[in-house]
C-alpha atoms as a PDB file:
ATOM      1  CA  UNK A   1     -50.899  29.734 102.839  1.00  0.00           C
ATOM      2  CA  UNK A   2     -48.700  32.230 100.956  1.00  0.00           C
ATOM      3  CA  UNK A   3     -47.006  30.660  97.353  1.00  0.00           C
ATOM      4  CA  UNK A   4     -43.891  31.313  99.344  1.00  0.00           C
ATOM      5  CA  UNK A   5     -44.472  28.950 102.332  1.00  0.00           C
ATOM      6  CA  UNK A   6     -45.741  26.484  99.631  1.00  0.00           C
ATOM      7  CA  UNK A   7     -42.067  26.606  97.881  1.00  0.00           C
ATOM      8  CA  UNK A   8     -40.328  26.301 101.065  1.00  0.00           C
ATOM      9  CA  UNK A   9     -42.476  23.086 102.672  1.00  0.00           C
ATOM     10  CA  UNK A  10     -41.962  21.307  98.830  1.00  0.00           C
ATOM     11  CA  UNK A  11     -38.442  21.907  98.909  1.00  0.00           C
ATOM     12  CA  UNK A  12     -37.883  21.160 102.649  1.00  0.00           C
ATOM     13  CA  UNK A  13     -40.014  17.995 101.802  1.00  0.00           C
ATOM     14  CA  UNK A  14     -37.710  17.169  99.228  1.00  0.00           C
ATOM     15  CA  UNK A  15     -34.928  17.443 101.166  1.00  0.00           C
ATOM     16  CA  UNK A  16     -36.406  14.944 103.671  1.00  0.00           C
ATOM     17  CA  UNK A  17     -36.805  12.707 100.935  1.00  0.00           C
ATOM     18  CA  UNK A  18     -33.333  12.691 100.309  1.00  0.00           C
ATOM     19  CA  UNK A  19     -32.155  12.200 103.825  1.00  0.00           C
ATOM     20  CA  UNK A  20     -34.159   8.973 104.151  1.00  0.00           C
ATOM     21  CA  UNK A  21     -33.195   7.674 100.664  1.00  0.00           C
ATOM     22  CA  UNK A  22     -29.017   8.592 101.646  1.00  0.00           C
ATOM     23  CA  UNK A  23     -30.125   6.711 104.994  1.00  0.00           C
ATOM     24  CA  UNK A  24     -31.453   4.049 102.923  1.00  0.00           C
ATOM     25  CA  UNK A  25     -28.655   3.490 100.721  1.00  0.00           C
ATOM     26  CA  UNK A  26     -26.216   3.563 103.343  1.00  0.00           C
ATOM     27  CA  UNK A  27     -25.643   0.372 105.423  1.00  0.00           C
ATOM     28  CA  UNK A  28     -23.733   0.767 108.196  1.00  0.00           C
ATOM     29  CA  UNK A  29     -26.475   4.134 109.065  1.00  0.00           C
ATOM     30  CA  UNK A  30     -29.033   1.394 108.397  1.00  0.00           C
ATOM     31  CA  UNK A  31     -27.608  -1.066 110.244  1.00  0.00           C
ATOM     32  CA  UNK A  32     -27.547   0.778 113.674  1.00  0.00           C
ATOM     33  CA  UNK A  33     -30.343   2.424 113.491  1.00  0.00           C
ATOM     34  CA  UNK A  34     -32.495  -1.180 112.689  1.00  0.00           C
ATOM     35  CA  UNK A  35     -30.445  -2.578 115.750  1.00  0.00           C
ATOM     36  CA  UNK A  36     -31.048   0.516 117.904  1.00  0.00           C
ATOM     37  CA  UNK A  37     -34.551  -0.118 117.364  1.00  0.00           C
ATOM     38  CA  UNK A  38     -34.445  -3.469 118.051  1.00  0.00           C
ATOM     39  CA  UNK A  39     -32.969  -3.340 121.360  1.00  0.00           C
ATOM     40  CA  UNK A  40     -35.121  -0.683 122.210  1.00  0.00           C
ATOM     41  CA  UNK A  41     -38.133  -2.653 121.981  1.00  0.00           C
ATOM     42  CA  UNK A  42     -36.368  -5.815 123.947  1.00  0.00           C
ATOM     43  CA  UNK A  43     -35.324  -3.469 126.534  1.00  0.00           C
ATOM     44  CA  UNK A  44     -39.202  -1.898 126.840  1.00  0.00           C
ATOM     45  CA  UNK A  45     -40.376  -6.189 126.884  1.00  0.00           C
ATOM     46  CA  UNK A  46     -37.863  -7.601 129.227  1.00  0.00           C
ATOM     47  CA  UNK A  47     -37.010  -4.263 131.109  1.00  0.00           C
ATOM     48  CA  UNK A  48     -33.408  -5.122 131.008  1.00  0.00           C
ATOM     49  CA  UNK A  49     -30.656  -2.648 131.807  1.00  0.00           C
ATOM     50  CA  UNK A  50     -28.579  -4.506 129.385  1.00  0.00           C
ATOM     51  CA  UNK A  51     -30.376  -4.236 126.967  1.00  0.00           C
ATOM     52  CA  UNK A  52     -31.244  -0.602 127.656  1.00  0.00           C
ATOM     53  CA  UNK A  53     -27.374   0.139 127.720  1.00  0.00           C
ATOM     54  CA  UNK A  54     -27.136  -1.820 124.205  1.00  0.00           C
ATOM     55  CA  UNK A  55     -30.268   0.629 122.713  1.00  0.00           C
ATOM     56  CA  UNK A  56     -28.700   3.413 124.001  1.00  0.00           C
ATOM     57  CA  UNK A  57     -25.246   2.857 122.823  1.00  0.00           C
ATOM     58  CA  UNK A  58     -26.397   2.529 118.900  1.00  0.00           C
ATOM     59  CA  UNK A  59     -28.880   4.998 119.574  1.00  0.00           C
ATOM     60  CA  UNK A  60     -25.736   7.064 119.820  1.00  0.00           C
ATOM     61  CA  UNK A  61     -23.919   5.549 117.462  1.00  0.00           C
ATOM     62  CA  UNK A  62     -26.781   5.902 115.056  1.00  0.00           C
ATOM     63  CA  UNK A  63     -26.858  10.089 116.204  1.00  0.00           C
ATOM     64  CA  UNK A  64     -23.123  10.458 115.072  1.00  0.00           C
ATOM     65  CA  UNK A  65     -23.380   9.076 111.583  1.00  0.00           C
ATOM     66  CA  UNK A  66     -26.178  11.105 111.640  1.00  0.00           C
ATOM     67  CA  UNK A  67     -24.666  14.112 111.719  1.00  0.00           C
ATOM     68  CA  UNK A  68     -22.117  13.437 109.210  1.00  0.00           C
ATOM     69  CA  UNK A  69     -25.150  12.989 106.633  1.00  0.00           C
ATOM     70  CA  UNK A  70     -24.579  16.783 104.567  1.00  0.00           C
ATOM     71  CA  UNK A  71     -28.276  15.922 104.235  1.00  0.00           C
ATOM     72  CA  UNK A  72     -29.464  16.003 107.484  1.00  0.00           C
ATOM     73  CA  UNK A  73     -27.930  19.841 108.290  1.00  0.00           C
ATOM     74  CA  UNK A  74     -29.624  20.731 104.802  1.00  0.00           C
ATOM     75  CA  UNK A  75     -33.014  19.538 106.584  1.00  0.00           C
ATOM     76  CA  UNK A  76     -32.544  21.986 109.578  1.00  0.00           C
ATOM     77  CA  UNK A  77     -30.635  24.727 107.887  1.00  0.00           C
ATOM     78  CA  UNK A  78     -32.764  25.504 104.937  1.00  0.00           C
ATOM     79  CA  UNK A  79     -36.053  25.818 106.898  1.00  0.00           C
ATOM     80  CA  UNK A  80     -34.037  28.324 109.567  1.00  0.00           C
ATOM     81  CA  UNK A  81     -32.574  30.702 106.865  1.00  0.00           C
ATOM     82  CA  UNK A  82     -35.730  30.544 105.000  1.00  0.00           C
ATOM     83  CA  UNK A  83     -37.364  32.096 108.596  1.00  0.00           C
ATOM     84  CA  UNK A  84     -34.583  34.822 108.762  1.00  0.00           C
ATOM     85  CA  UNK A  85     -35.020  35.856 105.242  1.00  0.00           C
ATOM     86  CA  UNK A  86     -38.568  36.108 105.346  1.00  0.00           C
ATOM     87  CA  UNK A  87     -38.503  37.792 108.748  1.00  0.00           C
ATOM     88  CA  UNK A  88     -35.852  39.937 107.131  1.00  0.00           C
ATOM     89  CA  UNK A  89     -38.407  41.159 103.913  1.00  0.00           C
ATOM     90  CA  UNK A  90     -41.258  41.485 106.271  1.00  0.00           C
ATOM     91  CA  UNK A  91     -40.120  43.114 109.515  1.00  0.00           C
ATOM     92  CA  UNK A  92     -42.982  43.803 112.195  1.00  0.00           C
ATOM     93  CA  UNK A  93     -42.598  47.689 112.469  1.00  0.00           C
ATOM     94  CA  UNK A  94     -44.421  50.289 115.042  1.00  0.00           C
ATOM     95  CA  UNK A  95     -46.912  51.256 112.152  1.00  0.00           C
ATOM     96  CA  UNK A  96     -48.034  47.661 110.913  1.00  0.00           C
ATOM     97  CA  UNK A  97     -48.657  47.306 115.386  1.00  0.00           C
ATOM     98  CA  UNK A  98     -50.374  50.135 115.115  1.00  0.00           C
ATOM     99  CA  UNK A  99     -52.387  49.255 111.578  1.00  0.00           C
ATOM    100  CA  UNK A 100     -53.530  46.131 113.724  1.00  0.00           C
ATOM    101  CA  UNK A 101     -54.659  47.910 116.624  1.00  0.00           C
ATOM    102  CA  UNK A 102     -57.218  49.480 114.502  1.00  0.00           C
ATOM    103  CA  UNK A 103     -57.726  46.953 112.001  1.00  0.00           C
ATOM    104  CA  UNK A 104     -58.832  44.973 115.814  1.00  0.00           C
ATOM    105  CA  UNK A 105     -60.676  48.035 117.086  1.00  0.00           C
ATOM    106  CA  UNK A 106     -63.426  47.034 114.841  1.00  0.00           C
ATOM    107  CA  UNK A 107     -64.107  44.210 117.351  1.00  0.00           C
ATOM    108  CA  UNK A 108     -65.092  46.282 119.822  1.00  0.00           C
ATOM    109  CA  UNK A 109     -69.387  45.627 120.485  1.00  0.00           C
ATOM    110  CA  UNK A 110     -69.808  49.363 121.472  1.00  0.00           C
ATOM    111  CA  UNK A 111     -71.212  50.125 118.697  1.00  0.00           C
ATOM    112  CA  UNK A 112     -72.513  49.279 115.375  1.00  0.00           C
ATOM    113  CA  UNK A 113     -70.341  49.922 113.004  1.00  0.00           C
ATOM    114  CA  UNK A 114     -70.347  47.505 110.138  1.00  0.00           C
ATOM    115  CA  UNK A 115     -71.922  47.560 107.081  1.00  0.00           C
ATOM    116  CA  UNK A 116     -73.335  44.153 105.836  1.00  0.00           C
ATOM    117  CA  UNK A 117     -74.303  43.198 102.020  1.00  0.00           C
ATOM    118  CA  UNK A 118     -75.377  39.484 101.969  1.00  0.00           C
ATOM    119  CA  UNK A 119     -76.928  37.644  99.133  1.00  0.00           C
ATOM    120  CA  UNK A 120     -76.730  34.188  97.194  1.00  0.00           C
ATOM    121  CA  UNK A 121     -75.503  35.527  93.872  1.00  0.00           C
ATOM    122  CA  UNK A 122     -74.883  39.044  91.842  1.00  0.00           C
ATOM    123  CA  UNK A 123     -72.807  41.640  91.002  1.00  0.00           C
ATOM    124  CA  UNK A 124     -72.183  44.863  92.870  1.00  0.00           C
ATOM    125  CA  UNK A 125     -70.764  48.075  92.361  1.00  0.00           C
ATOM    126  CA  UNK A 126     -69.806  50.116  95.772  1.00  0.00           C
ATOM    127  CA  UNK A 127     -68.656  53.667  95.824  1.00  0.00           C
ATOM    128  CA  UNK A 128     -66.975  54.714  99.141  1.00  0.00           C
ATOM    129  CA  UNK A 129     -67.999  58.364  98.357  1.00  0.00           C
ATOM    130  CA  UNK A 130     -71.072  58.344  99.200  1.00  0.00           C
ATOM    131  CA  UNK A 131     -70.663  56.804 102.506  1.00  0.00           C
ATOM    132  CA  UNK A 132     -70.967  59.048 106.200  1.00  0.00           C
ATOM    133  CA  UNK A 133     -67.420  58.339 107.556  1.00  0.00           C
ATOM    134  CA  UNK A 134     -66.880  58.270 111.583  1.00  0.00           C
ATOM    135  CA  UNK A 135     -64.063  59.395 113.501  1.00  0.00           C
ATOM    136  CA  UNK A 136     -63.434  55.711 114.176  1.00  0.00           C
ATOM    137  CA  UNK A 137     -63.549  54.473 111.133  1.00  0.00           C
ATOM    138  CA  UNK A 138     -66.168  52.175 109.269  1.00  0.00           C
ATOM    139  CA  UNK A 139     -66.406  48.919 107.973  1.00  0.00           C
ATOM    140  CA  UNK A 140     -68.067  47.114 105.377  1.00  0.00           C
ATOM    141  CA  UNK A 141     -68.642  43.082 104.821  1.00  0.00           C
ATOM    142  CA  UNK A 142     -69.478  42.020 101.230  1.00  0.00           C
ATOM    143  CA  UNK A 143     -70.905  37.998 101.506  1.00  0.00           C
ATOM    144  CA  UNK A 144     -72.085  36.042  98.851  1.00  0.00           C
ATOM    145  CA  UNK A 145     -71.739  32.704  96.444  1.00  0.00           C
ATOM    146  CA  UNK A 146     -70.911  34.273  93.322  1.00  0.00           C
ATOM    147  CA  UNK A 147     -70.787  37.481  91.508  1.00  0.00           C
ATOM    148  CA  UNK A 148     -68.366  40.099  90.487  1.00  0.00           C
ATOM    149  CA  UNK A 149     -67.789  42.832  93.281  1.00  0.00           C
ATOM    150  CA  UNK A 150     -66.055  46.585  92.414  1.00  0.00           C
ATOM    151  CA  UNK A 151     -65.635  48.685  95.057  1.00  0.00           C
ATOM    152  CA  UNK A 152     -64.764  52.459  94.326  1.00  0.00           C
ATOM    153  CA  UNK A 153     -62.130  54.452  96.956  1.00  0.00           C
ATOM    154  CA  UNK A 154     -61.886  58.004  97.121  1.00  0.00           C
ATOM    155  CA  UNK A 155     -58.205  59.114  97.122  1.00  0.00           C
ATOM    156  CA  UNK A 156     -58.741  60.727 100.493  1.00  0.00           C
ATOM    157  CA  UNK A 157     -59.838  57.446 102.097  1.00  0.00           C
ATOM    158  CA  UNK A 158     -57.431  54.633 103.545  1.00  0.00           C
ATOM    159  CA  UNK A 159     -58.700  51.353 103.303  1.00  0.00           C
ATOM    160  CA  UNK A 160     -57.934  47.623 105.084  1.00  0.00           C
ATOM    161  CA  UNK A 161     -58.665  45.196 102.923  1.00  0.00           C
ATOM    162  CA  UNK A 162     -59.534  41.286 103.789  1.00  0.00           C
ATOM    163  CA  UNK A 163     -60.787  39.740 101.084  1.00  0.00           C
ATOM    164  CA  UNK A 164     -61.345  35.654 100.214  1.00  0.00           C
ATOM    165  CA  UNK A 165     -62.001  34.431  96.886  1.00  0.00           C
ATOM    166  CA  UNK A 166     -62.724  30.968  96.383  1.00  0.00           C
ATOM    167  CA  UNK A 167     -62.439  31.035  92.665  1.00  0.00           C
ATOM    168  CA  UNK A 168     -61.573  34.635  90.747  1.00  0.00           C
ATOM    169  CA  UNK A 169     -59.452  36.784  90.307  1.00  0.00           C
ATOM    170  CA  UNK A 170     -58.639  39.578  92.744  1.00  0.00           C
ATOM    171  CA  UNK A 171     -57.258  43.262  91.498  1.00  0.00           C
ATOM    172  CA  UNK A 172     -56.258  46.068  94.188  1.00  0.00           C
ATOM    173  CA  UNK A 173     -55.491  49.494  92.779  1.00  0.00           C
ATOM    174  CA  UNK A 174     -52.181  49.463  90.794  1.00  0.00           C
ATOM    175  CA  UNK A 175     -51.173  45.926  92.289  1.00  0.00           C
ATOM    176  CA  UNK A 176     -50.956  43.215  89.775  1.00  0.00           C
ATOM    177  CA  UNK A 177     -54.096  40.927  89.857  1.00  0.00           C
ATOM    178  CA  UNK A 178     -54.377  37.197  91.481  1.00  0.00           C
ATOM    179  CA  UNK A 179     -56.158  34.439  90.704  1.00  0.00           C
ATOM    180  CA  UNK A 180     -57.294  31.974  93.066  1.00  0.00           C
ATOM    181  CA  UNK A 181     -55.615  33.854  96.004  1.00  0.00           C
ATOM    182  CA  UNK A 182     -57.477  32.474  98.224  1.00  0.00           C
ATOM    183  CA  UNK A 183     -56.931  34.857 101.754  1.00  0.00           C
ATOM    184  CA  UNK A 184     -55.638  38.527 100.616  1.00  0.00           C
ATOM    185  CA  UNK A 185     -55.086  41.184 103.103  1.00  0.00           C
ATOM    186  CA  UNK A 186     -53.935  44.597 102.297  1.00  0.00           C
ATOM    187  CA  UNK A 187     -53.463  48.063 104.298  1.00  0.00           C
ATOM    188  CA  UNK A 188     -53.152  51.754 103.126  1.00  0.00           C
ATOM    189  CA  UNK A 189     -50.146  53.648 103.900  1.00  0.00           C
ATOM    190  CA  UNK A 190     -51.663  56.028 105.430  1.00  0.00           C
ATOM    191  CA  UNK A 191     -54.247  54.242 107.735  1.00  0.00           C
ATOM    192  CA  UNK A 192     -52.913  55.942 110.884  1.00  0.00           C
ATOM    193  CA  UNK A 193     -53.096  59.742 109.362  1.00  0.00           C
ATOM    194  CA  UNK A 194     -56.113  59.619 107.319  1.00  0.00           C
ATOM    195  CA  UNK A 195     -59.288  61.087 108.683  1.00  0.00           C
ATOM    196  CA  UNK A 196     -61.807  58.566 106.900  1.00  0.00           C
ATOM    197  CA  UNK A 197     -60.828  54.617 106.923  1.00  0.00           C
ATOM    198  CA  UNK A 198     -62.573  51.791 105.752  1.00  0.00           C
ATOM    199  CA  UNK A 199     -62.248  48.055 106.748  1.00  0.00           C
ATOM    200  CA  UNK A 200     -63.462  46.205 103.705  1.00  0.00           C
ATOM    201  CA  UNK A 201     -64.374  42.317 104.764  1.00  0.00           C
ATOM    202  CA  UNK A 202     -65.149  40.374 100.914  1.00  0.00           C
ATOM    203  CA  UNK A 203     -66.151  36.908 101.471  1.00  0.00           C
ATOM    204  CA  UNK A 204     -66.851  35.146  97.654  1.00  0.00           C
ATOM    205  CA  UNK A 205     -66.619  31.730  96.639  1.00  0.00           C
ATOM    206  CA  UNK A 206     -66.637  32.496  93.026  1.00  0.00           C
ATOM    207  CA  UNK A 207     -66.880  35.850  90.949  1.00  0.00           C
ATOM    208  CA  UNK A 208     -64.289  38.870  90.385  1.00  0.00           C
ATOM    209  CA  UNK A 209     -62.535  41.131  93.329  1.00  0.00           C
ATOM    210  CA  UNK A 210     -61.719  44.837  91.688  1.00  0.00           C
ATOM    211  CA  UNK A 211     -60.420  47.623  94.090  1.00  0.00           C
ATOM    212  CA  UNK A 212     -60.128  50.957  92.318  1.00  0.00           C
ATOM    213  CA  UNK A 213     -59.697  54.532  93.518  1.00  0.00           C
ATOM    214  CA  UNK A 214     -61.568  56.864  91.768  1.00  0.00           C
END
Protein backbone atom coordinates (compact mmCIF):
# COMPACT_ATOMS: atom_id res chain seq x y z
CA UNK A 1 0.00 0.00 0.00
CA UNK A 2 1.45 3.19 -1.52
CA UNK A 3 1.90 6.39 1.28
CA UNK A 4 -0.61 7.89 -1.07
CA UNK A 5 -3.53 5.41 -0.64
CA UNK A 6 -2.59 5.57 3.11
CA UNK A 7 -3.37 9.57 3.08
CA UNK A 8 -6.45 9.14 1.19
CA UNK A 9 -8.17 6.05 3.43
CA UNK A 10 -7.07 8.40 6.81
CA UNK A 11 -8.63 11.30 5.44
CA UNK A 12 -11.69 9.54 3.89
CA UNK A 13 -11.86 7.86 7.41
CA UNK A 14 -11.95 11.07 8.91
CA UNK A 15 -14.47 12.28 6.98
CA UNK A 16 -16.69 9.33 7.99
CA UNK A 17 -16.06 10.24 11.37
CA UNK A 18 -17.51 13.42 10.89
CA UNK A 19 -20.61 12.33 9.10
CA UNK A 20 -21.61 10.07 12.01
CA UNK A 21 -20.70 12.65 14.71
CA UNK A 22 -22.99 15.62 12.44
CA UNK A 23 -25.57 12.58 12.41
CA UNK A 24 -25.11 12.30 16.00
CA UNK A 25 -25.54 15.75 16.96
CA UNK A 26 -28.42 16.26 14.90
CA UNK A 27 -31.86 15.12 16.21
CA UNK A 28 -34.37 15.17 13.94
CA UNK A 29 -31.53 12.90 11.41
CA UNK A 30 -31.34 10.82 14.60
CA UNK A 31 -34.66 10.61 15.24
CA UNK A 32 -35.77 8.97 11.88
CA UNK A 33 -33.23 7.02 11.33
CA UNK A 34 -33.67 5.23 15.19
CA UNK A 35 -37.46 4.99 14.17
CA UNK A 36 -36.71 3.70 10.65
CA UNK A 37 -34.89 1.06 12.30
CA UNK A 38 -37.30 0.31 14.60
CA UNK A 39 -40.07 -0.34 12.36
CA UNK A 40 -37.93 -2.21 10.27
CA UNK A 41 -37.33 -4.80 12.71
CA UNK A 42 -41.31 -4.90 13.77
CA UNK A 43 -42.13 -5.20 10.23
CA UNK A 44 -39.37 -8.31 9.73
CA UNK A 45 -41.24 -9.87 13.45
CA UNK A 46 -44.85 -9.34 12.72
CA UNK A 47 -44.55 -9.26 8.80
CA UNK A 48 -46.88 -6.38 8.68
CA UNK A 49 -47.41 -4.26 5.60
CA UNK A 50 -48.07 -1.45 7.90
CA UNK A 51 -45.45 -1.51 9.43
CA UNK A 52 -43.33 -2.12 6.33
CA UNK A 53 -44.99 1.10 4.77
CA UNK A 54 -44.05 3.01 8.19
CA UNK A 55 -40.06 1.63 7.77
CA UNK A 56 -40.09 2.56 4.46
CA UNK A 57 -41.50 5.96 4.71
CA UNK A 58 -38.63 7.20 7.37
CA UNK A 59 -36.32 5.13 5.61
CA UNK A 60 -36.94 7.83 3.06
CA UNK A 61 -37.30 10.43 5.12
CA UNK A 62 -34.09 9.51 6.82
CA UNK A 63 -32.35 9.37 2.84
CA UNK A 64 -33.41 13.10 2.26
CA UNK A 65 -31.89 14.67 5.32
CA UNK A 66 -29.28 12.64 4.33
CA UNK A 67 -28.40 14.23 1.50
CA UNK A 68 -28.57 17.63 2.78
CA UNK A 69 -25.61 16.55 5.27
CA UNK A 70 -22.44 18.70 3.19
CA UNK A 71 -20.78 15.76 4.95
CA UNK A 72 -22.13 12.97 3.41
CA UNK A 73 -21.23 14.28 -0.49
CA UNK A 74 -17.65 14.99 1.09
CA UNK A 75 -17.66 11.07 1.90
CA UNK A 76 -18.36 10.09 -1.80
CA UNK A 77 -16.74 12.97 -3.56
CA UNK A 78 -13.33 13.01 -2.08
CA UNK A 79 -12.63 9.27 -2.60
CA UNK A 80 -13.92 9.74 -6.55
CA UNK A 81 -11.64 12.78 -7.36
CA UNK A 82 -8.90 11.24 -5.47
CA UNK A 83 -9.39 8.09 -8.27
CA UNK A 84 -9.39 10.63 -11.22
CA UNK A 85 -6.37 12.40 -10.05
CA UNK A 86 -4.41 9.49 -9.46
CA UNK A 87 -5.60 7.85 -12.67
CA UNK A 88 -4.76 11.21 -14.16
CA UNK A 89 -0.69 11.11 -12.79
CA UNK A 90 -0.47 7.51 -13.65
CA UNK A 91 -2.16 6.82 -16.99
CA UNK A 92 -1.92 3.07 -18.30
CA UNK A 93 -0.06 3.76 -21.68
CA UNK A 94 0.79 1.17 -24.73
CA UNK A 95 4.47 0.91 -23.35
CA UNK A 96 3.77 0.21 -19.51
CA UNK A 97 1.10 -2.87 -21.49
CA UNK A 98 3.81 -3.74 -23.21
CA UNK A 99 6.57 -3.50 -20.11
CA UNK A 100 4.04 -6.06 -18.47
CA UNK A 101 3.85 -8.38 -21.20
CA UNK A 102 7.43 -9.05 -20.71
CA UNK A 103 7.80 -8.40 -17.20
CA UNK A 104 4.87 -11.72 -17.39
CA UNK A 105 6.81 -13.52 -20.11
CA UNK A 106 9.09 -14.63 -17.43
CA UNK A 107 6.26 -16.98 -16.34
CA UNK A 108 6.43 -18.90 -19.11
CA UNK A 109 7.91 -22.86 -17.91
CA UNK A 110 9.66 -23.25 -21.35
CA UNK A 111 12.58 -22.73 -20.13
CA UNK A 112 14.85 -22.03 -17.34
CA UNK A 113 15.55 -18.83 -17.10
CA UNK A 114 15.95 -17.55 -13.60
CA UNK A 115 18.72 -17.10 -11.62
CA UNK A 116 18.29 -18.01 -7.86
CA UNK A 117 20.63 -16.77 -4.79
CA UNK A 118 19.09 -18.12 -1.51
CA UNK A 119 20.62 -18.03 1.88
CA UNK A 120 19.74 -17.24 5.67
CA UNK A 121 21.93 -14.19 6.09
CA UNK A 122 24.90 -12.06 4.20
CA UNK A 123 25.82 -9.54 2.06
CA UNK A 124 26.18 -9.65 -1.70
CA UNK A 125 27.59 -7.77 -4.36
CA UNK A 126 26.13 -8.64 -8.07
CA UNK A 127 27.54 -7.25 -11.24
CA UNK A 128 25.18 -7.62 -14.28
CA UNK A 129 28.31 -7.51 -16.56
CA UNK A 130 29.40 -10.49 -16.26
CA UNK A 131 26.23 -12.23 -16.90
CA UNK A 132 25.38 -14.26 -20.63
CA UNK A 133 22.25 -12.24 -21.65
CA UNK A 134 19.41 -14.08 -23.90
CA UNK A 135 17.38 -12.72 -26.52
CA UNK A 136 14.50 -13.08 -24.06
CA UNK A 137 15.75 -11.63 -21.39
CA UNK A 138 16.97 -13.02 -17.90
CA UNK A 139 16.03 -12.92 -14.52
CA UNK A 140 17.49 -13.06 -11.26
CA UNK A 141 15.82 -13.76 -7.57
CA UNK A 142 17.89 -12.55 -4.57
CA UNK A 143 16.16 -14.42 -1.14
CA UNK A 144 17.32 -14.14 2.16
CA UNK A 145 16.71 -12.96 6.07
CA UNK A 146 19.13 -10.31 6.29
CA UNK A 147 22.04 -8.75 4.65
CA UNK A 148 22.91 -5.85 2.51
CA UNK A 149 22.43 -6.58 -1.34
CA UNK A 150 24.21 -4.17 -4.31
CA UNK A 151 23.55 -5.04 -7.54
CA UNK A 152 25.72 -3.40 -10.39
CA UNK A 153 23.83 -2.47 -14.06
CA UNK A 154 25.65 -1.89 -17.07
CA UNK A 155 24.34 1.26 -18.85
CA UNK A 156 23.45 -0.86 -21.84
CA UNK A 157 21.14 -3.10 -19.80
CA UNK A 158 17.34 -2.34 -18.89
CA UNK A 159 16.28 -3.68 -15.81
CA UNK A 160 12.61 -4.57 -13.95
CA UNK A 161 12.95 -4.27 -10.65
CA UNK A 162 10.62 -6.00 -7.75
CA UNK A 163 12.08 -5.70 -4.74
CA UNK A 164 10.57 -6.22 -0.84
CA UNK A 165 12.29 -5.04 2.10
CA UNK A 166 10.99 -5.82 5.33
CA UNK A 167 13.20 -3.48 7.22
CA UNK A 168 16.01 -1.20 5.15
CA UNK A 169 16.40 1.07 3.14
CA UNK A 170 16.06 0.73 -0.62
CA UNK A 171 18.22 3.06 -3.25
CA UNK A 172 17.63 2.73 -7.21
CA UNK A 173 20.08 4.62 -9.40
CA UNK A 174 19.55 8.43 -9.09
CA UNK A 175 16.05 7.93 -7.29
CA UNK A 176 15.94 9.16 -3.80
CA UNK A 177 16.23 6.24 -1.24
CA UNK A 178 13.22 4.59 0.95
CA UNK A 179 13.06 3.21 4.03
CA UNK A 180 10.77 0.61 5.01
CA UNK A 181 9.13 0.58 1.50
CA UNK A 182 7.93 -2.38 1.86
CA UNK A 183 6.81 -3.60 -2.10
CA UNK A 184 8.95 -1.41 -4.75
CA UNK A 185 8.64 -2.01 -8.37
CA UNK A 186 10.50 -0.15 -10.96
CA UNK A 187 11.00 -0.43 -14.95
CA UNK A 188 13.69 0.99 -17.37
CA UNK A 189 12.71 3.26 -20.04
CA UNK A 190 13.92 1.48 -22.42
CA UNK A 191 12.82 -2.17 -21.60
CA UNK A 192 11.13 -2.63 -25.00
CA UNK A 193 14.36 -1.40 -27.20
CA UNK A 194 17.16 -2.72 -25.27
CA UNK A 195 18.83 -5.88 -26.43
CA UNK A 196 19.83 -7.27 -22.82
CA UNK A 197 17.02 -7.02 -19.89
CA UNK A 198 17.05 -8.16 -16.56
CA UNK A 199 14.10 -8.96 -14.16
CA UNK A 200 15.58 -8.48 -10.73
CA UNK A 201 13.16 -10.35 -7.95
CA UNK A 202 14.86 -9.07 -4.12
CA UNK A 203 13.04 -10.67 -1.38
CA UNK A 204 14.78 -9.33 2.27
CA UNK A 205 13.33 -9.03 5.52
CA UNK A 206 16.03 -6.90 6.86
CA UNK A 207 19.39 -5.47 5.33
CA UNK A 208 20.11 -2.63 2.58
CA UNK A 209 18.64 -2.56 -1.26
CA UNK A 210 21.37 -0.47 -3.55
CA UNK A 211 20.79 -0.39 -7.41
CA UNK A 212 23.66 1.30 -9.21
CA UNK A 213 24.74 1.46 -12.85
CA UNK A 214 28.16 1.24 -13.33
Amino acid sequence: MTKRLKAVIIIEIFILVGLFIHIIRSPYMLMMAILAIVFTVLANRSRSNFFRVLSFIFWAISVMVLFTAGWFWLAILFPAVACIVFWKNNPRTDGQRARNVFYEGFGVPTEKKEETVTHANGNDVIDLDDVHYRPMGNAISIKKLTGNTKIIVPDDVAVILDITVGTGIVKVFDESPQINAGNIHYFSDNVNEARKRMKITIRVQTGNVEIVRG
